[in-house]
C-alpha atoms as a PDB file:
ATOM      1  CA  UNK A   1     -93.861  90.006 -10.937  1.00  0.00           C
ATOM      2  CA  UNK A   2     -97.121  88.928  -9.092  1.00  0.00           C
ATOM      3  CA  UNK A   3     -96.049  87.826  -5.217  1.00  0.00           C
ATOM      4  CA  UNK A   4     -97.975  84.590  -6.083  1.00  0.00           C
ATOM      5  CA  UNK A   5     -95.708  81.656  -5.832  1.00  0.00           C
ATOM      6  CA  UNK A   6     -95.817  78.329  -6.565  1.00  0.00           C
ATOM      7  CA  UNK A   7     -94.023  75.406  -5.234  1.00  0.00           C
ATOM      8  CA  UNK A   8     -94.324  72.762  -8.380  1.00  0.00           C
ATOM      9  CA  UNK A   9     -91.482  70.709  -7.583  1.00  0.00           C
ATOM     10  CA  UNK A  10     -87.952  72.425  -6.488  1.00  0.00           C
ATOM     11  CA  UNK A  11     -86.679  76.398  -6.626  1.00  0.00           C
ATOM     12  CA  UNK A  12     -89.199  79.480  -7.442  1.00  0.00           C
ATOM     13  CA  UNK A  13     -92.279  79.359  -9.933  1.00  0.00           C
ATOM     14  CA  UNK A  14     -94.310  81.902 -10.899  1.00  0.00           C
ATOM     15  CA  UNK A  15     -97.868  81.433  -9.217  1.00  0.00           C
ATOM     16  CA  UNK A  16    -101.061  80.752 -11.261  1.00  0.00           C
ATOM     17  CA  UNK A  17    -102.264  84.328 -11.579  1.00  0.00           C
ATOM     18  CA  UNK A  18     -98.291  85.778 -13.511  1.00  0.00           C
ATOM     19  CA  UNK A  19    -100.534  85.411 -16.738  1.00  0.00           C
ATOM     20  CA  UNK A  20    -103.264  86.571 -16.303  1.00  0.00           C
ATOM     21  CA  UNK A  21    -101.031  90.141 -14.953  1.00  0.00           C
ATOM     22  CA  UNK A  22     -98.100  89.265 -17.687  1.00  0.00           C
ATOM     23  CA  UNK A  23    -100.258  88.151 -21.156  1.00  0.00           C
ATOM     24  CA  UNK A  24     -96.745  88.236 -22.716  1.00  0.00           C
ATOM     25  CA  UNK A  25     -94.693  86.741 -20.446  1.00  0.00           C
ATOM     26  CA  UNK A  26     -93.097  83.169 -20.455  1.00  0.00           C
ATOM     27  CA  UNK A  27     -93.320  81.836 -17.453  1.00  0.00           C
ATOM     28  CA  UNK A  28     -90.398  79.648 -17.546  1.00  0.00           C
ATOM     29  CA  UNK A  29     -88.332  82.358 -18.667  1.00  0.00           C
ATOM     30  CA  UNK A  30     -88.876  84.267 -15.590  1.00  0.00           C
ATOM     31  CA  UNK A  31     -88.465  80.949 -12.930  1.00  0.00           C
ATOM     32  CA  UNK A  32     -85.762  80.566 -14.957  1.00  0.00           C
ATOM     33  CA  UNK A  33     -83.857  84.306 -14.264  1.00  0.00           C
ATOM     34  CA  UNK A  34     -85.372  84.253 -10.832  1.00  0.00           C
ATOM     35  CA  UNK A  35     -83.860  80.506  -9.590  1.00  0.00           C
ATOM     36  CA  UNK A  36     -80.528  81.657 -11.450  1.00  0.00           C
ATOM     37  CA  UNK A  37     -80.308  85.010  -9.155  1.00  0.00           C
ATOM     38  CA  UNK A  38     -81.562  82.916  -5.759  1.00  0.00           C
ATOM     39  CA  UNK A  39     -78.687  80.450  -6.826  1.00  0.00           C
ATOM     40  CA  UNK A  40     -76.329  82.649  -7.336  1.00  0.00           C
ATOM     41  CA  UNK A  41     -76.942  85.048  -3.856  1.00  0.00           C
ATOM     42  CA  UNK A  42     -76.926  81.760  -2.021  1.00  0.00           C
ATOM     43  CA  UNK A  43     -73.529  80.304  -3.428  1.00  0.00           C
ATOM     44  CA  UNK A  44     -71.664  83.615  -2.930  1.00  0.00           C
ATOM     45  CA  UNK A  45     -72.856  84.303   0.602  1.00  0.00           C
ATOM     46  CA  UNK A  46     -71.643  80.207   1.035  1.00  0.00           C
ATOM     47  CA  UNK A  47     -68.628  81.294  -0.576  1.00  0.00           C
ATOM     48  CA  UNK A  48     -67.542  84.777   1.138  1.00  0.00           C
ATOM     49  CA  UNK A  49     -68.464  82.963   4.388  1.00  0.00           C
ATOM     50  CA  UNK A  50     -65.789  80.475   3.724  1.00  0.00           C
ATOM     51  CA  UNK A  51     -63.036  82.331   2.771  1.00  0.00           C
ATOM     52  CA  UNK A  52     -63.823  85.350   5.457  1.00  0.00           C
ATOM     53  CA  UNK A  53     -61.109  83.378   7.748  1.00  0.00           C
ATOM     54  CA  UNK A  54     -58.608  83.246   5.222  1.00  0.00           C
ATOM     55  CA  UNK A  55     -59.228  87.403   5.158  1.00  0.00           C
ATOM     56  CA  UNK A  56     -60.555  86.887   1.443  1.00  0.00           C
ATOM     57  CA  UNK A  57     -63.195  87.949  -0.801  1.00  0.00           C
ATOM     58  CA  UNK A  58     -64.833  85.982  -3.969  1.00  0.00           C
ATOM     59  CA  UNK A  59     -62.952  88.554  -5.645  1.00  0.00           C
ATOM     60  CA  UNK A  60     -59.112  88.342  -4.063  1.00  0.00           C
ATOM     61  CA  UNK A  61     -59.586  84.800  -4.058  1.00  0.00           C
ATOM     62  CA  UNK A  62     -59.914  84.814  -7.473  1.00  0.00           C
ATOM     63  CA  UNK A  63     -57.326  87.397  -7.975  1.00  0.00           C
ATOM     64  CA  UNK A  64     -54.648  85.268  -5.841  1.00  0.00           C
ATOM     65  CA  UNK A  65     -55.485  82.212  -7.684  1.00  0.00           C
ATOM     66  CA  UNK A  66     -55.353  83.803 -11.353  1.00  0.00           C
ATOM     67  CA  UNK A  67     -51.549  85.759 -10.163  1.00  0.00           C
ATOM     68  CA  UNK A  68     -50.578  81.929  -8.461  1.00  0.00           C
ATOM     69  CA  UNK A  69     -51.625  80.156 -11.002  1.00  0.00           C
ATOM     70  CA  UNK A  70     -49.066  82.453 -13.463  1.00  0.00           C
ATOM     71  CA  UNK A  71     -45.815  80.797 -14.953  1.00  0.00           C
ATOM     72  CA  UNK A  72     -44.659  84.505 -14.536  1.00  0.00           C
ATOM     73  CA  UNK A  73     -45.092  87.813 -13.308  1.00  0.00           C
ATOM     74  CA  UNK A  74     -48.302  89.454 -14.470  1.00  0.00           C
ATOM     75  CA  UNK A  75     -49.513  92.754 -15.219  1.00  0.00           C
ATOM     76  CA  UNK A  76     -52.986  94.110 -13.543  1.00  0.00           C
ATOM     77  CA  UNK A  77     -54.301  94.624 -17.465  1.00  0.00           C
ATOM     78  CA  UNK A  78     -53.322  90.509 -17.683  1.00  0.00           C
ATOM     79  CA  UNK A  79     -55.089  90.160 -14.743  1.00  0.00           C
ATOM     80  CA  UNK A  80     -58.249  91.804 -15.413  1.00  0.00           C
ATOM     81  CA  UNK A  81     -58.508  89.836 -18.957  1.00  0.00           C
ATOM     82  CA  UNK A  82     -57.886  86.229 -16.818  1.00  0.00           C
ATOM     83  CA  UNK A  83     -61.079  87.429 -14.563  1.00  0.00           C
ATOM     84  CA  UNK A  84     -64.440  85.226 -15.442  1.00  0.00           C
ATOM     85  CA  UNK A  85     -66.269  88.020 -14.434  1.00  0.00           C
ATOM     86  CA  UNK A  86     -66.034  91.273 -15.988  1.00  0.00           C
ATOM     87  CA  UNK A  87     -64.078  94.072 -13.676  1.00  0.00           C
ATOM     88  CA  UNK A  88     -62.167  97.170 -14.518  1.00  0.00           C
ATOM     89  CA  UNK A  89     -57.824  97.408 -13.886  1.00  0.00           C
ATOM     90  CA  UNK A  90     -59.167 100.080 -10.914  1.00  0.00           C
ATOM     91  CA  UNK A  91     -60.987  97.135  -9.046  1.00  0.00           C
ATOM     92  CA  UNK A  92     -58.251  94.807  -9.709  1.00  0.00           C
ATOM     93  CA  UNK A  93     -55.646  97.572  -7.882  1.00  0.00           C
ATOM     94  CA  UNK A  94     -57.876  97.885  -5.231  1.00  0.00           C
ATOM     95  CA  UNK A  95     -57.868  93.869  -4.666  1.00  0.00           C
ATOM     96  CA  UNK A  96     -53.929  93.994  -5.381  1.00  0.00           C
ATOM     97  CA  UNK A  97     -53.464  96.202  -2.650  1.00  0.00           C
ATOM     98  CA  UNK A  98     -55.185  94.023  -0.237  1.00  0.00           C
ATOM     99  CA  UNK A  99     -53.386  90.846  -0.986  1.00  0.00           C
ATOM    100  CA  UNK A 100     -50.035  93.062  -1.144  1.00  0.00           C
ATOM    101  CA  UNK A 101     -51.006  94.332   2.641  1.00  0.00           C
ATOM    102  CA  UNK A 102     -51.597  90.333   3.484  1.00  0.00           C
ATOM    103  CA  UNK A 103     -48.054  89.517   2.299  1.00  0.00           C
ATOM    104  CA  UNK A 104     -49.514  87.154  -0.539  1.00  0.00           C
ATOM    105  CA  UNK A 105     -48.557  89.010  -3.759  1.00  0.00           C
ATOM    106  CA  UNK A 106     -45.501  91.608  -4.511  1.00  0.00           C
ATOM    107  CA  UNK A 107     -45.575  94.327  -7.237  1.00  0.00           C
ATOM    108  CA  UNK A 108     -42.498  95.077  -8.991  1.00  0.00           C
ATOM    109  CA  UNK A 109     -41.386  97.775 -12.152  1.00  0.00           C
ATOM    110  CA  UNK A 110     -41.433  96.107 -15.187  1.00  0.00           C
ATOM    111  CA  UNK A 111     -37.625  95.349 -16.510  1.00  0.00           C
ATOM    112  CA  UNK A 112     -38.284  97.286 -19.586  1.00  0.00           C
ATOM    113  CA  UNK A 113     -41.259  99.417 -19.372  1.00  0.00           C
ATOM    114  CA  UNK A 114     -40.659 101.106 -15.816  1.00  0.00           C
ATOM    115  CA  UNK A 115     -44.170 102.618 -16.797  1.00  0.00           C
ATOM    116  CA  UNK A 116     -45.855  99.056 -16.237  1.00  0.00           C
ATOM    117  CA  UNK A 117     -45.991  97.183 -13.010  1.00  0.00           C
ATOM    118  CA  UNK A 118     -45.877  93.425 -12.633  1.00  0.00           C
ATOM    119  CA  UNK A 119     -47.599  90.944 -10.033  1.00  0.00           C
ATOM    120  CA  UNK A 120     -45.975  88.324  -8.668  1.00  0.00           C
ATOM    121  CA  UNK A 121     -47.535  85.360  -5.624  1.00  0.00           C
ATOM    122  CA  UNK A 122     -45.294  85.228  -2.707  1.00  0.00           C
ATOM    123  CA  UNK A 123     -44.081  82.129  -0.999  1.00  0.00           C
ATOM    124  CA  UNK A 124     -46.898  82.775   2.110  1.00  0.00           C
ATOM    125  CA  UNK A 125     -49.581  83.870  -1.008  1.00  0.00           C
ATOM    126  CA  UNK A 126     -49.388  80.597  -2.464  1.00  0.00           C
ATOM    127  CA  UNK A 127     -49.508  78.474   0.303  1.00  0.00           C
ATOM    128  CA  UNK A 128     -52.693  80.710   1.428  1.00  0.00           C
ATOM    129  CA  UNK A 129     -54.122  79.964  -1.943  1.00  0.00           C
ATOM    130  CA  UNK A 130     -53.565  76.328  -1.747  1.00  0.00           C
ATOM    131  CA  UNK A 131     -55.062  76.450   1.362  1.00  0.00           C
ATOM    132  CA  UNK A 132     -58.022  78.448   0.935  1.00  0.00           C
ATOM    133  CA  UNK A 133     -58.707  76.330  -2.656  1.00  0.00           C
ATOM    134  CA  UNK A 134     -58.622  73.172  -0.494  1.00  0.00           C
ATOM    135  CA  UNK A 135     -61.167  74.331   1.516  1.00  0.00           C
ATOM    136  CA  UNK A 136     -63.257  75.639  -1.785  1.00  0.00           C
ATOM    137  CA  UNK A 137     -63.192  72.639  -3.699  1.00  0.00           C
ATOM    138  CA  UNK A 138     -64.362  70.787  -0.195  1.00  0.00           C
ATOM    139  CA  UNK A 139     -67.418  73.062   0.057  1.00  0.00           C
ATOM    140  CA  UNK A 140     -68.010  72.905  -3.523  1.00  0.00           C
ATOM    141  CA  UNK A 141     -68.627  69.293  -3.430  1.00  0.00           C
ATOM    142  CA  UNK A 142     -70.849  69.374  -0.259  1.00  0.00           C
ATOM    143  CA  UNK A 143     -72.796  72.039  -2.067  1.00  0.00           C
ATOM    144  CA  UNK A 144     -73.197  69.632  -5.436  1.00  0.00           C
ATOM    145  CA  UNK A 145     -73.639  66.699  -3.382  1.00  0.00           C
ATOM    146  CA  UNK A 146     -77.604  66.739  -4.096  1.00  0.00           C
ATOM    147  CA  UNK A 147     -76.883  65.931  -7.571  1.00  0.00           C
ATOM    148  CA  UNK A 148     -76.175  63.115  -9.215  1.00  0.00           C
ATOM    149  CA  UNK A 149     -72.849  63.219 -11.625  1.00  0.00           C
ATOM    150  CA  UNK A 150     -74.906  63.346 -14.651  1.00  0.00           C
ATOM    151  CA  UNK A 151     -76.846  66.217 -13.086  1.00  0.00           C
ATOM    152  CA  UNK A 152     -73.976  68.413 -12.107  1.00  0.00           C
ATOM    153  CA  UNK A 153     -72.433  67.782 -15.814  1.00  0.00           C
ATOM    154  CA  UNK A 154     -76.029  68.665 -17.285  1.00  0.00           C
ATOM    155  CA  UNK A 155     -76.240  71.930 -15.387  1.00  0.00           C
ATOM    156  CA  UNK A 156     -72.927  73.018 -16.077  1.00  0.00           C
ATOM    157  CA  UNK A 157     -73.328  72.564 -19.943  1.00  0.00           C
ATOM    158  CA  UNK A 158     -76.528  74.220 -20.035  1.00  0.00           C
ATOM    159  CA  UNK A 159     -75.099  77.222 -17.655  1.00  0.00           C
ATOM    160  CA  UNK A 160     -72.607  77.600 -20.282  1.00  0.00           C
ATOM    161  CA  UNK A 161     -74.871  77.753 -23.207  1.00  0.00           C
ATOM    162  CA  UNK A 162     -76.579  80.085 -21.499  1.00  0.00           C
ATOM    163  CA  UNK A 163     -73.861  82.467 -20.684  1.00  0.00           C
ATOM    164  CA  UNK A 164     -72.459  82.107 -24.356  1.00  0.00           C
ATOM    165  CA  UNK A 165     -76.091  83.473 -25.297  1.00  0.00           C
ATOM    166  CA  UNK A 166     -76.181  86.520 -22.691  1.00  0.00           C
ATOM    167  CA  UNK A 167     -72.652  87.282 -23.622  1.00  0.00           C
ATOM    168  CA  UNK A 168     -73.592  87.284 -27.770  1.00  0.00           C
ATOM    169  CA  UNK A 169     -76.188  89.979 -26.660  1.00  0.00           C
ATOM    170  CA  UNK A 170     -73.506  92.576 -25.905  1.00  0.00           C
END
């Protein structure tokens, strides 16, 4: 991609001369992908710097809201299907560890499979969840706050479409 960048309204464009060094490129395509990836560094570095004082990660946060969220006890295979974003069952028992160190989730033998282990919140894990998803849903409406409604309802449908398409290319 040339260095040349333009600055034709908000977020990254491609500068005058990507053409004439990509014939075949699309342009929009590639400010596209490019605003997408600055987007996304800049909301999880936002988010991992809120939930560092709550000793969480993106990921645990996730994983402590999925296992509070739970009517029951879950497995880690359970688990790692709820996740929006792809992980394997050895990340997941890596996370699980963690919260099980913090106090906020227990592990327990399955009643009849002792093979398979279940994951429960704890009392002190769901009150830290609570707590750290006030403090999310606070930041994520300072973070939207530059769009209108309308905007923010725009974006998320066409975010969606988008990730339907990537995922159909698998």
């Amino acid at each position: 991609m040339s260095a040349d960048r333009d600055r034709r309204g908000d977020g990254f464009r491609v500068g005058a001369g990507y053409l004439a060094d990509h014939p075949d490129a699309d342009p929009t395509a590639t400010d596209l992908v490019v605003n997408l990836l600055e987007t996304a560094n800049h909301l999880q570095t936002r988010l991992d710097q809120l939930l560092r004082p709550f000793g969480l990660t993106t990921g645990s946060f996730n994983v402590l809201t999925i296992v509070a969220g739970a009517s029951e006890p879950l497995t880690p295979t359970e688990i790692t299907h709820r996740l929006r974003v792809p992980v394997t069952t050895a990340t997941v028992t890596g996370v699980l560890d963690t919260l099980e160190k913090g106090g906020w989730i227990e592990r327990s033998r399955h009643p009849s499979d002792r093979r398979r282990v279940l994951v429960d919140v704890t009392k002190a894990g769901a009150r830290h969840q609570r707590e750290a998803t006030v403090a999310v849903v606070g930041a994520e409406q300072r973070w939207t706050k530059g769009l209108t409604k309308a905007r923010r309802v725009a974006l998320a449908d066409e975010l969606g479409a988008f990730q339907t398409h990537l995922r159909s290319l698998d």
